[in-house]
Structure formats: C-alpha cells, structure tokens
C-alpha atoms as a PDB file:
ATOM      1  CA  UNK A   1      17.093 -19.536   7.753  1.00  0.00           C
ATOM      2  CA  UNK A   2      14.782 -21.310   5.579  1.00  0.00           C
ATOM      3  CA  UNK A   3      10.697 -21.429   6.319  1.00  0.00           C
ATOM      4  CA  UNK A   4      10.626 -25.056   6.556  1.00  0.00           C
ATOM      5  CA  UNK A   5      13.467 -24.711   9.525  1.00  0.00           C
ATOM      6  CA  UNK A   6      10.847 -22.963  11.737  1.00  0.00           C
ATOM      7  CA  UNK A   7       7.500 -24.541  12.123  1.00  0.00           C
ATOM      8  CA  UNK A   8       4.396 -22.491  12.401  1.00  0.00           C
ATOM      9  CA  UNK A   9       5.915 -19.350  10.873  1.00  0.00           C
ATOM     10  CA  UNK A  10       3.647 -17.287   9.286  1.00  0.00           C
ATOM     11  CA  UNK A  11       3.442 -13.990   8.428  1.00  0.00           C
ATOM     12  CA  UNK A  12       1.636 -11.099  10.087  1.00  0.00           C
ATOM     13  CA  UNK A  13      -0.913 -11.153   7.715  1.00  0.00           C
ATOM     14  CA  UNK A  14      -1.673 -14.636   7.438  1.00  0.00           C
ATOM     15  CA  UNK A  15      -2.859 -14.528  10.960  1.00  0.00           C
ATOM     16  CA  UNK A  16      -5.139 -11.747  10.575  1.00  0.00           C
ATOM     17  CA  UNK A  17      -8.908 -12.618   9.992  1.00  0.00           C
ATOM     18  CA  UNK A  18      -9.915 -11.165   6.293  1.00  0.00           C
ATOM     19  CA  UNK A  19     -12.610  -9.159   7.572  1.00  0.00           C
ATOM     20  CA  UNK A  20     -10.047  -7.449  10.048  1.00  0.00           C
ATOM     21  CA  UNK A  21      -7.493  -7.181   6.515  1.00  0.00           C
ATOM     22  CA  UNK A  22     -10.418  -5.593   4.374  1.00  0.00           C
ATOM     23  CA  UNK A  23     -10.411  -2.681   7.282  1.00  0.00           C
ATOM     24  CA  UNK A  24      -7.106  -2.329   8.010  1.00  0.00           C
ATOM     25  CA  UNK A  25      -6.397  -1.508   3.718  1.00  0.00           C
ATOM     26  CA  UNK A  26      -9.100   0.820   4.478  1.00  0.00           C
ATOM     27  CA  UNK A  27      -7.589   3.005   7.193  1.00  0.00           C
ATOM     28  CA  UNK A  28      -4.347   2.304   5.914  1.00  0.00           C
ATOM     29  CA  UNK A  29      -5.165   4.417   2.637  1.00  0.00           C
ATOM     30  CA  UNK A  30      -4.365   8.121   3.938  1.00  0.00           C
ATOM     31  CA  UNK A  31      -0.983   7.142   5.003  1.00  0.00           C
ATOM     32  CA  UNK A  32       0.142   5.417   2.328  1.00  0.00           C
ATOM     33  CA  UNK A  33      -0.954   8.068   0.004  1.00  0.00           C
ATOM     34  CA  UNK A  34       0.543  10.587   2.427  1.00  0.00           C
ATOM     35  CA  UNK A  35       4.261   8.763   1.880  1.00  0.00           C
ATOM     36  CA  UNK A  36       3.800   8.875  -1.383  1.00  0.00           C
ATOM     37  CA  UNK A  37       3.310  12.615  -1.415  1.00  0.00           C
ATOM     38  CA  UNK A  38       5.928  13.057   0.426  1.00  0.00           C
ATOM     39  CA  UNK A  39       8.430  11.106  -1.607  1.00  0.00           C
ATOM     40  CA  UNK A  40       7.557  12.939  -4.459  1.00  0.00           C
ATOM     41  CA  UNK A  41       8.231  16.551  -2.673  1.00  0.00           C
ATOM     42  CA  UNK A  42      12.299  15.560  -1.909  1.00  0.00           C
ATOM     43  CA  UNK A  43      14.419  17.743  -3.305  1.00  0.00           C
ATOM     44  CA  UNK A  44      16.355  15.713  -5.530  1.00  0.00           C
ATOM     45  CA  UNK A  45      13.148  14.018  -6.788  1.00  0.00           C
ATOM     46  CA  UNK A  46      12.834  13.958 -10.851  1.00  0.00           C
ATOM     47  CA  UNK A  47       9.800  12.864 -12.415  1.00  0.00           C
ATOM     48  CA  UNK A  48      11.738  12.395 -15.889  1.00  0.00           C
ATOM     49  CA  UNK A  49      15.148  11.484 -17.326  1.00  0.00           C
ATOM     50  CA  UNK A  50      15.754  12.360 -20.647  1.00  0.00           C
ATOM     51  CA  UNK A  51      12.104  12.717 -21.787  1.00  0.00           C
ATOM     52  CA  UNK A  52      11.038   9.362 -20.251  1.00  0.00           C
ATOM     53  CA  UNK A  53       9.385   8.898 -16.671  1.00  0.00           C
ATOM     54  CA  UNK A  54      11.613   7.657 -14.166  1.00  0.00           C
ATOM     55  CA  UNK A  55      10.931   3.857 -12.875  1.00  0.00           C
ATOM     56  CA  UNK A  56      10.772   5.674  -8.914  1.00  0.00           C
ATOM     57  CA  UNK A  57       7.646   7.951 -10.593  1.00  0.00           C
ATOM     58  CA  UNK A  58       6.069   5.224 -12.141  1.00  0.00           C
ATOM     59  CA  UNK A  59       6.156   2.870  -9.215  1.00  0.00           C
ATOM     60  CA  UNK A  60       4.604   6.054  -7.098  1.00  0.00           C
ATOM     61  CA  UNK A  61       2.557   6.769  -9.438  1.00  0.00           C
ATOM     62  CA  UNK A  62       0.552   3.586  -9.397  1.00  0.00           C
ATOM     63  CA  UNK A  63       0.703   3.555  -5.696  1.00  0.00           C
ATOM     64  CA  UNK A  64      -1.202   6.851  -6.000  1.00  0.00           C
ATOM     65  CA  UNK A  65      -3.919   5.702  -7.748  1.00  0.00           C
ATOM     66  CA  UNK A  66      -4.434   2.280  -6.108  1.00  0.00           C
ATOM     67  CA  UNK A  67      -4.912   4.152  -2.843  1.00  0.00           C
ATOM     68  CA  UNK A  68      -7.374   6.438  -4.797  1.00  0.00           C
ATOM     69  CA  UNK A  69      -9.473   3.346  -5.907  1.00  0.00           C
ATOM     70  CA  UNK A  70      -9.258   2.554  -2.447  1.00  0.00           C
ATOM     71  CA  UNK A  71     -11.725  -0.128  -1.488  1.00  0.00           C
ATOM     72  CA  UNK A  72     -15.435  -0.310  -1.414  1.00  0.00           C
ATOM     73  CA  UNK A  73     -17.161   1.506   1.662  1.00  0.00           C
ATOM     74  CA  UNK A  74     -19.889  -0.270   1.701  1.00  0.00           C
ATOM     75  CA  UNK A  75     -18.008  -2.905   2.592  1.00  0.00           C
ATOM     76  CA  UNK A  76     -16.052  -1.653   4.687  1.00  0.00           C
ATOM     77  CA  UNK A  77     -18.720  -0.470   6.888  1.00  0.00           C
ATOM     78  CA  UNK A  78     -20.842  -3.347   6.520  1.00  0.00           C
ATOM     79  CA  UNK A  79     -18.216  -5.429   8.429  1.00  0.00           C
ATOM     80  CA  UNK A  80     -17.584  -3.105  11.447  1.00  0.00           C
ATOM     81  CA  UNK A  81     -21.276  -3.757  11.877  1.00  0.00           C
END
C-alpha cells in the first residue's frame, strides 16, 4: 500500500516529541551495543574473508562506536529536568 493511500500515517518516531527522542537514544545505547556484542560472539561469525573485513564487521563495527559516542549527558539530563 502506498503512503499517500492512508492519510495521517506516520511513523513511530515522527510522533514522538524531540526532547522525548534525545532520551530515548540515550537509554537505548546499552542495548544496542549489547546486540552488537552479541552478534559478534556467534559461532560462525568471521571478522575477515580473505584478508579483508567482512561488510557484517564493518556495519557492526560502526554501530559500536556510534553507541560509544553516545550522546551528550548534559543534555540529556538537562531535559529530564
């Protein structure tokens, strides 16, 4: 069904407020980088093919480290004032 066929559809995050968005990415954080741990720890999991870093480890990789930047606390906590 195409978007236009519904009216008023909107995603899930479109509805949400950005200060409630900001926290939420917050809190979010550990289990995102806890699924990515996890992925990584399967059994079949390779980190390289043929000397070269597999697309999967890349992709997990950067997930890693934007949920290591994570987002700034101060502002964080300066909107659940």
């Amino acid at each position: 069904m195409h978007r236009s066929a519904v009216r008023g559809a909107m995603y899930r995050l479109q509805t949400e407020s950005k200060k409630w968005r900001t926290i939420s990415r917050f809190f979010d954080a550990h289990e995102i980088g806890a699924a990515v741990l996890e992925e990584m720890q399967k059994p079949y999991f390779k980190e390289e093919y043929r000397g070269k870093p597999t697309r999967r480890y890349d992709r997990l990789v950067r997930k890693a480290e934007r949920v290591e930047r994570g987002v700034n606390f101060e502002k964080v906590f300066n909107l659940l004032r």
